[in-house]
Protein backbone atom coordinates (compact mmCIF):
# COMPACT_ATOMS: atom_id res chain seq x y z
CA UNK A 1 -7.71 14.67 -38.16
CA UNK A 2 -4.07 14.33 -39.44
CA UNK A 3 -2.04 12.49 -36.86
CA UNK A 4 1.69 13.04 -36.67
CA UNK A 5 3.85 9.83 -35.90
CA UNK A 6 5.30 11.43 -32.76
CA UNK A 7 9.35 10.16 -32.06
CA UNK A 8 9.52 7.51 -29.42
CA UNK A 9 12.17 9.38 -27.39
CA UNK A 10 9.49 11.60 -26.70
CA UNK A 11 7.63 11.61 -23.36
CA UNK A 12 4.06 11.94 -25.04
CA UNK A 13 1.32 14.12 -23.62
CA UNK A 14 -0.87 13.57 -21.16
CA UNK A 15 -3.61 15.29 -22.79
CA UNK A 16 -6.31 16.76 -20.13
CA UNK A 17 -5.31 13.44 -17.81
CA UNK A 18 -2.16 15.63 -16.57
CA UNK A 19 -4.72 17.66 -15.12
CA UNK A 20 -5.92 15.05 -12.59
CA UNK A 21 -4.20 14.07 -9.39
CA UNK A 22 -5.86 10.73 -9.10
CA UNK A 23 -4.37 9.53 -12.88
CA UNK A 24 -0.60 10.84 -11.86
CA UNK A 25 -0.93 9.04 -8.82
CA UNK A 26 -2.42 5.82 -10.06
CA UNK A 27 0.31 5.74 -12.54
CA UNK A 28 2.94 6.29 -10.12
CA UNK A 29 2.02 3.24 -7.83
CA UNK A 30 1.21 1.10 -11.07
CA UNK A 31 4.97 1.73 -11.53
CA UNK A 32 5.98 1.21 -8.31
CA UNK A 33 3.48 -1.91 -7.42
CA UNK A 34 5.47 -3.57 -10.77
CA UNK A 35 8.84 -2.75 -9.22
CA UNK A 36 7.95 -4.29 -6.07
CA UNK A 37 5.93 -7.21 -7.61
CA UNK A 38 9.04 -8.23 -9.28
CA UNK A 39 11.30 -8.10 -6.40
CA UNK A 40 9.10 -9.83 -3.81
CA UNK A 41 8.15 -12.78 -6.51
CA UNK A 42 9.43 -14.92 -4.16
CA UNK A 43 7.16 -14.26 -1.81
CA UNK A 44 3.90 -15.03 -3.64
CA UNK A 45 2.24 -12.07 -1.87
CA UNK A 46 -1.02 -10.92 -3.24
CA UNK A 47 -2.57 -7.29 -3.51
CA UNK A 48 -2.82 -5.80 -0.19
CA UNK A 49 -1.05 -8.28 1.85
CA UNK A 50 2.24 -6.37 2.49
CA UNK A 51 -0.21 -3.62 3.71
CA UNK A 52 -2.27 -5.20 5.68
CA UNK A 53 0.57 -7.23 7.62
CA UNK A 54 2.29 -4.02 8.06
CA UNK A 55 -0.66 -2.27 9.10
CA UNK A 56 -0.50 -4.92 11.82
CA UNK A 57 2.55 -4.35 13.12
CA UNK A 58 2.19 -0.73 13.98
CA UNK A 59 -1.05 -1.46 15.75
CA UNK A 60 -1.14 -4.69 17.73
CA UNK A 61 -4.33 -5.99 18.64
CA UNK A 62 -5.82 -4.07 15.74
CA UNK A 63 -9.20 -4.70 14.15
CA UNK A 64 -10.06 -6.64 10.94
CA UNK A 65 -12.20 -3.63 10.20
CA UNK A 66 -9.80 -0.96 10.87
CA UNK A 67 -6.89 -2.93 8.78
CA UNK A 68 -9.88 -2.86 6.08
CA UNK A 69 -10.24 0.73 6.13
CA UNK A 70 -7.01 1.72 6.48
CA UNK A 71 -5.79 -0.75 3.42
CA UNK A 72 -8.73 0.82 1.30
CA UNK A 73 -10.32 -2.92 1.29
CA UNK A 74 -13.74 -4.19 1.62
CA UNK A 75 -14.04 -6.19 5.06
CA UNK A 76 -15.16 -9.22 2.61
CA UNK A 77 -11.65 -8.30 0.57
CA UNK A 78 -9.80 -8.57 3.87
CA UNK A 79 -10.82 -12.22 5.32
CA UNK A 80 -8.93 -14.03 2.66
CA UNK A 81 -5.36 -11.88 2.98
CA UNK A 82 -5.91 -12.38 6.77
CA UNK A 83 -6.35 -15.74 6.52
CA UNK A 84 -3.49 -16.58 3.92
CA UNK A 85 -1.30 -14.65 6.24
CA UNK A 86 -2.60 -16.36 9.53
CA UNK A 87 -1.67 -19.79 7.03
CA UNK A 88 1.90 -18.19 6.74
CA UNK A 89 2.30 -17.81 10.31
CA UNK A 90 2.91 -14.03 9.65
CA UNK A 91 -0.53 -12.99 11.72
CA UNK A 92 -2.58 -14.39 14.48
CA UNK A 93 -5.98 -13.53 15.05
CA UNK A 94 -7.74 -13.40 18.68
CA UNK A 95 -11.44 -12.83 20.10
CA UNK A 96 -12.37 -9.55 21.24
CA UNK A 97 -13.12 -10.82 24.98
CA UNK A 98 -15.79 -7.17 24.46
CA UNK A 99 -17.17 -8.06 21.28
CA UNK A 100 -17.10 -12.05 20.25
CA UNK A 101 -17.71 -10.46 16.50
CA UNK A 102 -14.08 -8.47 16.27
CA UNK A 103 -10.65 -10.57 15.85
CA UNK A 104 -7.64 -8.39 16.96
CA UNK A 105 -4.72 -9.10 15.16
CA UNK A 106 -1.11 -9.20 15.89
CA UNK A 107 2.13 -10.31 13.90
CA UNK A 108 4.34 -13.36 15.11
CA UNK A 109 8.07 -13.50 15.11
CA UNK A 110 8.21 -14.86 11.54
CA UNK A 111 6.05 -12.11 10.09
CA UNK A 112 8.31 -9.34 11.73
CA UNK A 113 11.61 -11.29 9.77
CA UNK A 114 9.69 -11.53 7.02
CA UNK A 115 8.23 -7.33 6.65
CA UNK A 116 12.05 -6.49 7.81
CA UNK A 117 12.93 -8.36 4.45
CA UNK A 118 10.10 -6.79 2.20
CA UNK A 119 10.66 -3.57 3.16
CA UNK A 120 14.79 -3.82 2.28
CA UNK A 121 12.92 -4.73 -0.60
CA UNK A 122 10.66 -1.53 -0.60
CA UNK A 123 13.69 0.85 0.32
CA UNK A 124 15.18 -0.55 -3.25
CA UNK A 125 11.57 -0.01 -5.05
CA UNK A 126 11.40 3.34 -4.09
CA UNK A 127 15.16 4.67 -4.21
CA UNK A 128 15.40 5.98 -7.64
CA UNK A 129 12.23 8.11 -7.21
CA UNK A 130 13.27 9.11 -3.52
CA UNK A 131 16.44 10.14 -5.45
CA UNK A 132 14.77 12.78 -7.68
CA UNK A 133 13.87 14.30 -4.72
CA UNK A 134 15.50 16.56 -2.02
CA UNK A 135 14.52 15.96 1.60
CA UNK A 136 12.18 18.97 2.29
CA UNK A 137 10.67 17.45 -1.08
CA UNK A 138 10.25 14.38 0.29
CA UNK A 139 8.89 15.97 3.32
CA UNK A 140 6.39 18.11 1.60
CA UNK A 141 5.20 15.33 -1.01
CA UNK A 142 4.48 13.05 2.03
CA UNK A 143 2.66 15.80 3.65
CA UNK A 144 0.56 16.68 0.62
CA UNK A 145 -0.54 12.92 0.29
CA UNK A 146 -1.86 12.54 3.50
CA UNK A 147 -3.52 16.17 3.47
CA UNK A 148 -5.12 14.54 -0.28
CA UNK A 149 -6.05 10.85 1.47
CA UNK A 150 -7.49 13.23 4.45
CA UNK A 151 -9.68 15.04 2.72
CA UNK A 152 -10.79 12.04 0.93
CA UNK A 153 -11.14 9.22 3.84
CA UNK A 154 -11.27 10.47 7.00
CA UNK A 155 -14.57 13.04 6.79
CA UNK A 156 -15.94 9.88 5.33
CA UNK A 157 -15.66 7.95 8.92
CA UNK A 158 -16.97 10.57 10.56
């Protein structure tokens, strides 16, 4: 087979991989998980710490397990991004006074400055792809991930 040089300016084809939701998406965060990487050097976080911490936040007194889930982590995955962010100060962990095996977690002052920080970094990540869209498709796309995660992650819990 004969292959044509194609012209750089050219978006090339995706070839059957346009077909598949999981390859568009994947290639989407790898875009965006540069974009943030680069912005929030200073931080030194590694993969699913920003997560997790967040995760946190929004649910204090949370599990380990359930930040696992939720994150897409193994529990054994977890341990060491709790523990680096207990080290930061950004997360402290506490005995289940029900169950001596569960830590419930909660964020500290400093880890509340410091997610109010990343995500002014996050808002900038995401702005010039927010900006391609309207609101109701910003609405819709948002919608249409969780109905995709949904269908993927939660029948598995059952």
């Amino acid at each position: 087979m004969n292959a044509t040089p194609q012209d750089e300016s050219e978006e090339p084809s995706l070839g059957r991989l346009g077909s598949y939701l999981g390859f568009r998406l994947r290639r989407l965060q790898n875009q965006f998980s540069r974009d943030f990487h680069a912005k929030t050097k200073k931080w030194e976080l590694r993969a699913g710490m920003f997560s997790a911490l967040e995760l946190i936040s929004a649910n204090p007194g949370i599990s380990q397990a359930m930040v696992s889930a939720e994150v897409g982590l193994d529990k054994s995955a977890l341990v060491p991004i709790i523990d680096a962010l207990e080290a930061r100060g950004w997360v402290e962990r506490s005995r289940s006074t029900s169950d001596r095996r569960r830590n419930h977690l909660s964020t500290t002052a400093a880890g509340e400055k410091e997610l109010d920080a990343l995500f002014a970094e996050l808002a900038v990540t995401e702005a010039a792809g927010l900006a391609a869209l309207s609101d109701e498709e910003r609405t819709f796309v948002s919608s249409a991930l969780d109905k995709v995660y949904h269908a993927y992650v939660r029948p598995a819990r059952g």
